[in-house]
C-alpha atoms as a PDB file:
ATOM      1  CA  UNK A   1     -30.506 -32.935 -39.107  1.00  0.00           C
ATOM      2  CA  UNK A   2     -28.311 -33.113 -41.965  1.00  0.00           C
ATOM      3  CA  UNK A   3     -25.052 -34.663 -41.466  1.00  0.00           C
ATOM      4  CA  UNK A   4     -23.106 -33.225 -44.080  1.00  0.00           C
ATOM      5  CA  UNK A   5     -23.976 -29.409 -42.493  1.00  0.00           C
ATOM      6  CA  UNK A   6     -22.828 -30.648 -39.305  1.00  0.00           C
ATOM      7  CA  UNK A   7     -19.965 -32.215 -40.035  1.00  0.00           C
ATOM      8  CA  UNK A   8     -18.936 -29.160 -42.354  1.00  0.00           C
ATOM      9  CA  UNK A   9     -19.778 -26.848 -39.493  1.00  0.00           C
ATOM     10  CA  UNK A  10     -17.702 -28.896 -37.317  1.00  0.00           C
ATOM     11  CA  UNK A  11     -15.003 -28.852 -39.950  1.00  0.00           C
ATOM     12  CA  UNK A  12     -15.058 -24.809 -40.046  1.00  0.00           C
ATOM     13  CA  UNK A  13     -16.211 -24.231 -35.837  1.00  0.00           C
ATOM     14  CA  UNK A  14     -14.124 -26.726 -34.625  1.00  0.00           C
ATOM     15  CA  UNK A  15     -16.262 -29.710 -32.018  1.00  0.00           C
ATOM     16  CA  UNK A  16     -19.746 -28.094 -31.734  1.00  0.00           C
ATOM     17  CA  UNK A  17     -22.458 -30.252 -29.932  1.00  0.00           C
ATOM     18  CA  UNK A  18     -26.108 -31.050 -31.978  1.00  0.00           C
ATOM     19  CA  UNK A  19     -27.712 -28.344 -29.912  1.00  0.00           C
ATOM     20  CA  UNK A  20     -25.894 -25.745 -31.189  1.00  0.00           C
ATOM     21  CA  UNK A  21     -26.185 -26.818 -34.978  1.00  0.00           C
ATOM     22  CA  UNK A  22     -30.126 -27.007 -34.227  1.00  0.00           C
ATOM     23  CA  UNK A  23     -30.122 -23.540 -32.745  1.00  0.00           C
ATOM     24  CA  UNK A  24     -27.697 -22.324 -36.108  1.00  0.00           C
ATOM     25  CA  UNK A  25     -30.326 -23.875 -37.874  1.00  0.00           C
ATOM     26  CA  UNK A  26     -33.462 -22.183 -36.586  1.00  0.00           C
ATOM     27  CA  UNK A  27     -31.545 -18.967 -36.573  1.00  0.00           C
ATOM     28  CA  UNK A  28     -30.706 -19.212 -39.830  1.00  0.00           C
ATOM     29  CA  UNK A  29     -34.612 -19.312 -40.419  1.00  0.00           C
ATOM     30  CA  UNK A  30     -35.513 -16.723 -38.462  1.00  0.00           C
ATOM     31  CA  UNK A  31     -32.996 -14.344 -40.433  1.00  0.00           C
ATOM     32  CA  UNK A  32     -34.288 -15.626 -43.537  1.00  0.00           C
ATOM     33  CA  UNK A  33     -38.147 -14.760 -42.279  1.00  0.00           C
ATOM     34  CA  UNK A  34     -36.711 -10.898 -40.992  1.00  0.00           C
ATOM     35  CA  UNK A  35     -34.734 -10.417 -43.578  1.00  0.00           C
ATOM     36  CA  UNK A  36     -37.995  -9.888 -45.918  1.00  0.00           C
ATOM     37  CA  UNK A  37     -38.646  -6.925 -43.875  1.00  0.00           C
ATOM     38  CA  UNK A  38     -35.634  -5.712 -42.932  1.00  0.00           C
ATOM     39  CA  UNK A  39     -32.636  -5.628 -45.125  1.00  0.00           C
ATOM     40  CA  UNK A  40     -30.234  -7.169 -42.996  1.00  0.00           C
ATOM     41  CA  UNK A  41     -27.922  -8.741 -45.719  1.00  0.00           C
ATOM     42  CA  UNK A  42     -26.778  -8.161 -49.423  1.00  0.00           C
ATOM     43  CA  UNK A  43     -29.812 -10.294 -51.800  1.00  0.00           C
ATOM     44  CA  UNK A  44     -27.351 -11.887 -54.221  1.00  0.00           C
ATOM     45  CA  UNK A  45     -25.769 -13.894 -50.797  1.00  0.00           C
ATOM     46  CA  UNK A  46     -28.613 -15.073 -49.495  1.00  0.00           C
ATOM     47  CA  UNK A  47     -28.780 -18.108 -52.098  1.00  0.00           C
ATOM     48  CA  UNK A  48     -26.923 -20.002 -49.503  1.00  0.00           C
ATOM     49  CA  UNK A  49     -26.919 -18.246 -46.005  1.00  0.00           C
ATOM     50  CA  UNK A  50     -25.335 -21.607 -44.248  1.00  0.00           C
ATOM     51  CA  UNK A  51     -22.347 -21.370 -46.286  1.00  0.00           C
ATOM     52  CA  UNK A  52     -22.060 -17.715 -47.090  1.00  0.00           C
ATOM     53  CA  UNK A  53     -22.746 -16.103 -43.888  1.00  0.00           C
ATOM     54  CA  UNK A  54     -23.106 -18.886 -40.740  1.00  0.00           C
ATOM     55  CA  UNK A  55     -19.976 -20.929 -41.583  1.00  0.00           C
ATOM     56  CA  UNK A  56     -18.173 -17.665 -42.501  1.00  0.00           C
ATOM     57  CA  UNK A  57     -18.448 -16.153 -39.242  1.00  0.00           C
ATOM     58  CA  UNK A  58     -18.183 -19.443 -37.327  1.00  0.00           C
ATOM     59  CA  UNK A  59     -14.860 -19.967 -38.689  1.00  0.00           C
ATOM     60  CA  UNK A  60     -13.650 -17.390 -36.160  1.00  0.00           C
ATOM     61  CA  UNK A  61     -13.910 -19.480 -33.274  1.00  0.00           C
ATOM     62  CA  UNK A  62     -10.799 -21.758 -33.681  1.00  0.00           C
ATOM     63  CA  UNK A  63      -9.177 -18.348 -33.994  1.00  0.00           C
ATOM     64  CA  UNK A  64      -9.647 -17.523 -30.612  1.00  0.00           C
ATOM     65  CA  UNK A  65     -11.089 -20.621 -29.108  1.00  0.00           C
ATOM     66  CA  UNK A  66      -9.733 -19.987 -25.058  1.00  0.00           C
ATOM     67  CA  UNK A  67     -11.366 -16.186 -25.849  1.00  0.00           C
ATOM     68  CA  UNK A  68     -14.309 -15.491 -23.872  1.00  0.00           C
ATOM     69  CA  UNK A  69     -15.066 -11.741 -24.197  1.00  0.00           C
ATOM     70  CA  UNK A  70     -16.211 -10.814 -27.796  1.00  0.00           C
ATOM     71  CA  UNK A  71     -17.208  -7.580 -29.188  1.00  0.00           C
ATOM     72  CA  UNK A  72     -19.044  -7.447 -32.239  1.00  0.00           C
ATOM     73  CA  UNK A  73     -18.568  -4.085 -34.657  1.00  0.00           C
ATOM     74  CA  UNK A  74     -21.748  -3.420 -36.643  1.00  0.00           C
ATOM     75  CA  UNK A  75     -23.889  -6.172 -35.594  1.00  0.00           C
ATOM     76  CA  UNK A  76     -26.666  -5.592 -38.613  1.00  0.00           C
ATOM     77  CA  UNK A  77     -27.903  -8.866 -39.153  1.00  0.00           C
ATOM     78  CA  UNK A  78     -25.822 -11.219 -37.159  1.00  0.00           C
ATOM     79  CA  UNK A  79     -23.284 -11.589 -38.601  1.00  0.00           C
ATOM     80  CA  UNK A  80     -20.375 -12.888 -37.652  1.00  0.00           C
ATOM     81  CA  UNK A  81     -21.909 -11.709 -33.638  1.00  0.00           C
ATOM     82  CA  UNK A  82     -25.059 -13.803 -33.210  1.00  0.00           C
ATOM     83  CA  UNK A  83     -23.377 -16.645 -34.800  1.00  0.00           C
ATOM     84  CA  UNK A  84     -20.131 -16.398 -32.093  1.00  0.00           C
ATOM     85  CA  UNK A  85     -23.149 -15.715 -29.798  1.00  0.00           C
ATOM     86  CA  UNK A  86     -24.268 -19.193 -30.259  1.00  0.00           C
ATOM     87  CA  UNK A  87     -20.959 -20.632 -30.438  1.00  0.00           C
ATOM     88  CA  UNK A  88     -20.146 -19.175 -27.085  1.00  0.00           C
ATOM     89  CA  UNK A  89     -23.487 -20.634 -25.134  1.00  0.00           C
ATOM     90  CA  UNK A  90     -21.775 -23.846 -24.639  1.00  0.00           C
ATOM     91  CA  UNK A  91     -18.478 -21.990 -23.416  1.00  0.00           C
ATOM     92  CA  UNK A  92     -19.693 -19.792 -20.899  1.00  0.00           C
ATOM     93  CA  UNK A  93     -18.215 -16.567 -22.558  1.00  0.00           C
ATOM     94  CA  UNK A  94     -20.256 -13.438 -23.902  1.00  0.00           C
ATOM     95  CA  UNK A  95     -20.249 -10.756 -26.716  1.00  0.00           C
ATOM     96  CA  UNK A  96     -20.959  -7.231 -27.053  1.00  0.00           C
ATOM     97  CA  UNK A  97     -23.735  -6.547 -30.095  1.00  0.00           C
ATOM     98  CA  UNK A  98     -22.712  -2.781 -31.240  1.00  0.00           C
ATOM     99  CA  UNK A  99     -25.475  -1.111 -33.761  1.00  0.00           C
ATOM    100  CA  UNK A 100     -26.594   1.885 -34.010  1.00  0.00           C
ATOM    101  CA  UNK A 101     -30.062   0.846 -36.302  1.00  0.00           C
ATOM    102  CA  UNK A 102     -32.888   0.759 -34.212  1.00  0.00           C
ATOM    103  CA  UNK A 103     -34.372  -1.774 -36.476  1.00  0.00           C
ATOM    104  CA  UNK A 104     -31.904  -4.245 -37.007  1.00  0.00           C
ATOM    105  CA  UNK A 105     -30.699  -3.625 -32.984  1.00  0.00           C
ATOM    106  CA  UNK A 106     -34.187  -4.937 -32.378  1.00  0.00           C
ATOM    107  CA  UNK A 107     -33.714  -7.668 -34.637  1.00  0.00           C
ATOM    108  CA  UNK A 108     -30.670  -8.634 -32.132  1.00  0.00           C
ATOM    109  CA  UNK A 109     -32.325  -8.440 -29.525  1.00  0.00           C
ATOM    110  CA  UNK A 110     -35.412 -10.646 -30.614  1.00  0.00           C
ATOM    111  CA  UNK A 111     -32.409 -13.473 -31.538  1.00  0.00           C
ATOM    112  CA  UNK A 112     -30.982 -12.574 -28.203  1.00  0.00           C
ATOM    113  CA  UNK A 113     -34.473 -13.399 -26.708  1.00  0.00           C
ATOM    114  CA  UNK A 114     -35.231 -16.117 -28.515  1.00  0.00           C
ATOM    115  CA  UNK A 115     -32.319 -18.668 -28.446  1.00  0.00           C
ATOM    116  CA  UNK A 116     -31.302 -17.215 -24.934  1.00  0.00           C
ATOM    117  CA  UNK A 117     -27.318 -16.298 -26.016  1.00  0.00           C
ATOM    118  CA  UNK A 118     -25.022 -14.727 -23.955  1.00  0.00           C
ATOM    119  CA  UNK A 119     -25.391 -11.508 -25.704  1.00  0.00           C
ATOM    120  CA  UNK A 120     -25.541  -7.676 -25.399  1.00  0.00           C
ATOM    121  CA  UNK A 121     -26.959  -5.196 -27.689  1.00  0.00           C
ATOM    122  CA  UNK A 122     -25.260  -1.826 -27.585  1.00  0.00           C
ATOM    123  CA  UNK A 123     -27.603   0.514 -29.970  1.00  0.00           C
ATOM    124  CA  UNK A 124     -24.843   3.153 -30.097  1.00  0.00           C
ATOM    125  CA  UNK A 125     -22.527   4.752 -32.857  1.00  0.00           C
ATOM    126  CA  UNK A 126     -19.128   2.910 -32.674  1.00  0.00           C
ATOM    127  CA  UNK A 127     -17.441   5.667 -31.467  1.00  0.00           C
ATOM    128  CA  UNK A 128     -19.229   6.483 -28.035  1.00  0.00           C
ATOM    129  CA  UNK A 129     -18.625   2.810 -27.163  1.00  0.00           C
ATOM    130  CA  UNK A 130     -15.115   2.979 -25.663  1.00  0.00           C
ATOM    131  CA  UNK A 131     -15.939   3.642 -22.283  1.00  0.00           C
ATOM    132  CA  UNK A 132     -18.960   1.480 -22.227  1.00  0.00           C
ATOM    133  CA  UNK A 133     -17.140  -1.910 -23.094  1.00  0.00           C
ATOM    134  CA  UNK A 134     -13.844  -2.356 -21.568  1.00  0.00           C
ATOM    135  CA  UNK A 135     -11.133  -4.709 -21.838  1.00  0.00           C
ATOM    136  CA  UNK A 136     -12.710  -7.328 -24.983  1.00  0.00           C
ATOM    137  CA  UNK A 137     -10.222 -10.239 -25.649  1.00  0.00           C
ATOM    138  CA  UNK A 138     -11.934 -10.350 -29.374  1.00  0.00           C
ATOM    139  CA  UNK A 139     -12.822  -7.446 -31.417  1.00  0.00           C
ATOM    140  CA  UNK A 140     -14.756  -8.732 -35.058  1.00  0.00           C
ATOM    141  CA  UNK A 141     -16.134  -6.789 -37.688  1.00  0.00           C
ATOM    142  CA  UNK A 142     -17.546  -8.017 -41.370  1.00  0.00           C
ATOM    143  CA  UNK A 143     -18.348  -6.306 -43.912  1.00  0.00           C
ATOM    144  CA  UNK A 144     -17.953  -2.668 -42.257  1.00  0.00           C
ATOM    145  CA  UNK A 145     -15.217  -0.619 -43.808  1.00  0.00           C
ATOM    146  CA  UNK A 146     -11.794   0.242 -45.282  1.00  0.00           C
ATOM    147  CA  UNK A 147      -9.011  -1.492 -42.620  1.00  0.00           C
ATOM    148  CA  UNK A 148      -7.562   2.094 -42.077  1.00  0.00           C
ATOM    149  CA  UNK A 149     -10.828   3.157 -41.049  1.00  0.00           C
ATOM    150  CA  UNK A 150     -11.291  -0.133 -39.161  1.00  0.00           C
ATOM    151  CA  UNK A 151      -8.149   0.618 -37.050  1.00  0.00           C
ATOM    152  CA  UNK A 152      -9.606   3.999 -35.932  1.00  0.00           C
ATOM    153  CA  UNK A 153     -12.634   2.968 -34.687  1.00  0.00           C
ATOM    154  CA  UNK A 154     -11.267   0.054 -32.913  1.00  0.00           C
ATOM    155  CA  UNK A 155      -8.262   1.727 -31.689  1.00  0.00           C
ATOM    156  CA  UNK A 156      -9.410   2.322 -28.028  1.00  0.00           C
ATOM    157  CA  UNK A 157      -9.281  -1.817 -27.350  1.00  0.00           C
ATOM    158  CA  UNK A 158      -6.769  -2.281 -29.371  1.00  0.00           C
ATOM    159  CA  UNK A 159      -3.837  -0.175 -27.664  1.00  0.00           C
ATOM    160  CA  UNK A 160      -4.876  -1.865 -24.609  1.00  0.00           C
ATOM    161  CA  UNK A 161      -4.286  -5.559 -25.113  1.00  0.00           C
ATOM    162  CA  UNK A 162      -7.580  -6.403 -27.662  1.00  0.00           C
ATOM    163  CA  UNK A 163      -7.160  -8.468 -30.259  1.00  0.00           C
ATOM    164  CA  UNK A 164      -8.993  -8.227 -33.702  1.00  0.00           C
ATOM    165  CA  UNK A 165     -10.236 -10.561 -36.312  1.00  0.00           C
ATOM    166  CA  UNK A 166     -11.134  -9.229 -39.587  1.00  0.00           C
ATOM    167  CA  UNK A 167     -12.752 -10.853 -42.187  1.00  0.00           C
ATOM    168  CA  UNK A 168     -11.340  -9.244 -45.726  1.00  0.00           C
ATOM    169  CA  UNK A 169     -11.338 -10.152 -49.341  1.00  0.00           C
ATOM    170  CA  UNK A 170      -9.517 -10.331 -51.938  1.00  0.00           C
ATOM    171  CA  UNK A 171      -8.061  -6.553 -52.118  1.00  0.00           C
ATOM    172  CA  UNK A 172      -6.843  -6.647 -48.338  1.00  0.00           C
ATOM    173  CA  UNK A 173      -3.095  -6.525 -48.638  1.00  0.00           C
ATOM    174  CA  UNK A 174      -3.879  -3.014 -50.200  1.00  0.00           C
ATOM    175  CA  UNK A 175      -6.170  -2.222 -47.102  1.00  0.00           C
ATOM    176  CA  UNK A 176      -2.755  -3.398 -45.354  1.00  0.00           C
ATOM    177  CA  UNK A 177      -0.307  -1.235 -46.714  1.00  0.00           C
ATOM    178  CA  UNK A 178      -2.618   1.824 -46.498  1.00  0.00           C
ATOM    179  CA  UNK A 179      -3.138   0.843 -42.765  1.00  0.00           C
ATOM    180  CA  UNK A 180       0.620   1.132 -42.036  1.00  0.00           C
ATOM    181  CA  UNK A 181       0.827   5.029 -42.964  1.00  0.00           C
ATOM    182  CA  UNK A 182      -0.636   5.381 -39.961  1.00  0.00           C
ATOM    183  CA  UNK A 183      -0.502   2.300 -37.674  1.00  0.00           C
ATOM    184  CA  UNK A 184       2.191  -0.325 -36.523  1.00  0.00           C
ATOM    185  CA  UNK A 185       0.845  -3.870 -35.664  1.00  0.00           C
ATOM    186  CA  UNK A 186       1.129  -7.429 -35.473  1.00  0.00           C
ATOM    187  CA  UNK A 187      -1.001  -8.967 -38.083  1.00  0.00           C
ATOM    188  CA  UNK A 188      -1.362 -12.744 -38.789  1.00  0.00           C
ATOM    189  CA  UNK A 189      -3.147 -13.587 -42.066  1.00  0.00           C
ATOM    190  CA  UNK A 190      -5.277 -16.293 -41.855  1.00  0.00           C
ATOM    191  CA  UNK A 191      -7.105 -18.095 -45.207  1.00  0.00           C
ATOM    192  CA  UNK A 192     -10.442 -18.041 -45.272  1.00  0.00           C
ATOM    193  CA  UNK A 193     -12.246 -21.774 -44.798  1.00  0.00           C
ATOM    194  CA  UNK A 194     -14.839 -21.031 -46.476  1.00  0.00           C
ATOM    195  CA  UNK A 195     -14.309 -18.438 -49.224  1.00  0.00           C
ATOM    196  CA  UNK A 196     -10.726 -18.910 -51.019  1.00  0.00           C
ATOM    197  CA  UNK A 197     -10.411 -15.509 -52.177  1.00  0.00           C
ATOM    198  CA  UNK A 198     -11.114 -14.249 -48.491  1.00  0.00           C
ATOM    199  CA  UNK A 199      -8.728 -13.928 -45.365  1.00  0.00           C
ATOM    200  CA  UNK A 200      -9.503 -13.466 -41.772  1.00  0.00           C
ATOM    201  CA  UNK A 201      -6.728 -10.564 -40.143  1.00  0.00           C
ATOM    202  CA  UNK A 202      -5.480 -11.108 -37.069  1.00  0.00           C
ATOM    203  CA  UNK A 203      -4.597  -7.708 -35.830  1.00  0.00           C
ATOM    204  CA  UNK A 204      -2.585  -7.203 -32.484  1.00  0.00           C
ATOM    205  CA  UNK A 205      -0.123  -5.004 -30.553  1.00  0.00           C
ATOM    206  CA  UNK A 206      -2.322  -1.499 -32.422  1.00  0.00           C
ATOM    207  CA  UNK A 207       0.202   1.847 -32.021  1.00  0.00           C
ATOM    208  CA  UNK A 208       0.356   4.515 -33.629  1.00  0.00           C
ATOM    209  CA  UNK A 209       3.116   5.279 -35.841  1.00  0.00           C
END
C-alpha cells in the first residue's frame, strides 16, 4: 500500500480505514480494465484516475459525513457514486446508482457485485425516478449538466428537505446567477480539495421563484 495515497485520501475523505483504500484501489483497476471497452470517462483524465476522479468524488464525504442516504445522478462510470459507495460500507448508509445506459448500469452493477457496497442501480431516465427514491439526505451529480438544468431534474428531493452537492468548475458562479431566474436557494460554496479551479455547491432549501 502506498502511504502517501492513503494519507492523501485520508486528507481529502476524512479517517478512512486500510480496507477501504484497498477496495479504492482495486476499483480503481477494475475501471481502468472496463473502461477499454466501455467509455466510461473522458481519455485525457485518465492519466491519473486516483487524483482526478477517486479523490474528487471522495472529497464529498466530509460534506455530509452524519448523511446516510445518497443518491447518485448519472452514475456512468462511478463517479463520484461507487466511490461514496465505498466510503459508506464502513458507515452503514446506502446510495441510489441512477443510469439510464444499459452498459455502463451493468458496469455498476458488476462493482456493486464485486466489492459488495451498499448500492442500488436504478437503470432509469432521471426524470421517472421521483417516485421510486424518496426522501435522499444527499443528492450528487458530476459532470452532468448546466446547474439550471441540474435544479430541474433534482427538484422533486430538493423541495422536500434533500440536500445537493455539486461538483462545478471554474464558470459556476455564471451557472449560479442563471439558476436564480428561476430558483431561490441556500447555496454554500465549497473549494474544491483537489482541483483549485473547481468548487463543490451545496444547494439547499430548492423553491421556485
Amino acid at each position: 500500500m502506498s502511504a502517501d495515497l492513503f494519507n492523501r485520501l485520508c486528507d481529502v475523505a476524512g479517517p478512512v480505514s486500510r480496507e477501504t483504500f484497498v477496495r479504492l484501489e482495486r476499483f480503481e483497476s477494475q475501471f481502468l480494465k472496463w473502461n477499454r471497452s466501455i467509455n466510461l470517462a473522458a481519455p485525457s483524465t485518465l492519466g491519473n484516475v486516483w487524483q482526478r476522479h477517486i479523490l474528487d468524488s471522495a472529497q464529498l464525504m466530509p460534506l455530509a459525513s452524519n448523511a446516510l442516504r445518497w443518491l447518485d445522478l448519472g452514475s456512468g462510470g462511478g463517479f463520484p457514486g461507487l466511490v461514496v459507495a465505498c466510503l459508506l460500507k464502513e458507515r452503514g448508509g446506502s446510495i441510489d446508482l441512477v443510469e439510464s445506459n444499459r452498459k455502463k448500469a451493468g458496469f455498476l452493477q458488476s462493482m456493486i457485485g464485486e466489492f459488495e457496497l451498499p448500492a442500488h442501480v436504478v437503470a432509469r431516465r432521471i426524470e421517472e425516478v421521483a417516485t421510486l427514491v424518496t426522501s435522499p439526505q444527499i443528492v450528487t451529480a458530476r459532470a452532468l449538466a448546466p446547474l439550471p438544468v441540474l435544479l430541474d431534474l433534482t427538484a422533486p428531493w430538493l423541495t422536500t428537505g434533500s440536500r445537493a452537492l455539486f461538483h462545478k468548475g471554474r464558470d459556476y458562479r455564471t451557472e449560479v446567477e442563471e439558476s436564480t431566474h428561476r430558483w431561490a436557494f441556500d447555496l454554500v460554496e465549497h473549494q474544491s480539495k483537489v482541483d483549485p479551479q473547481s468548487v463543490i455547491l451545496e444547494i439547499g432549501g430548492l423553491k421556485r421563484v
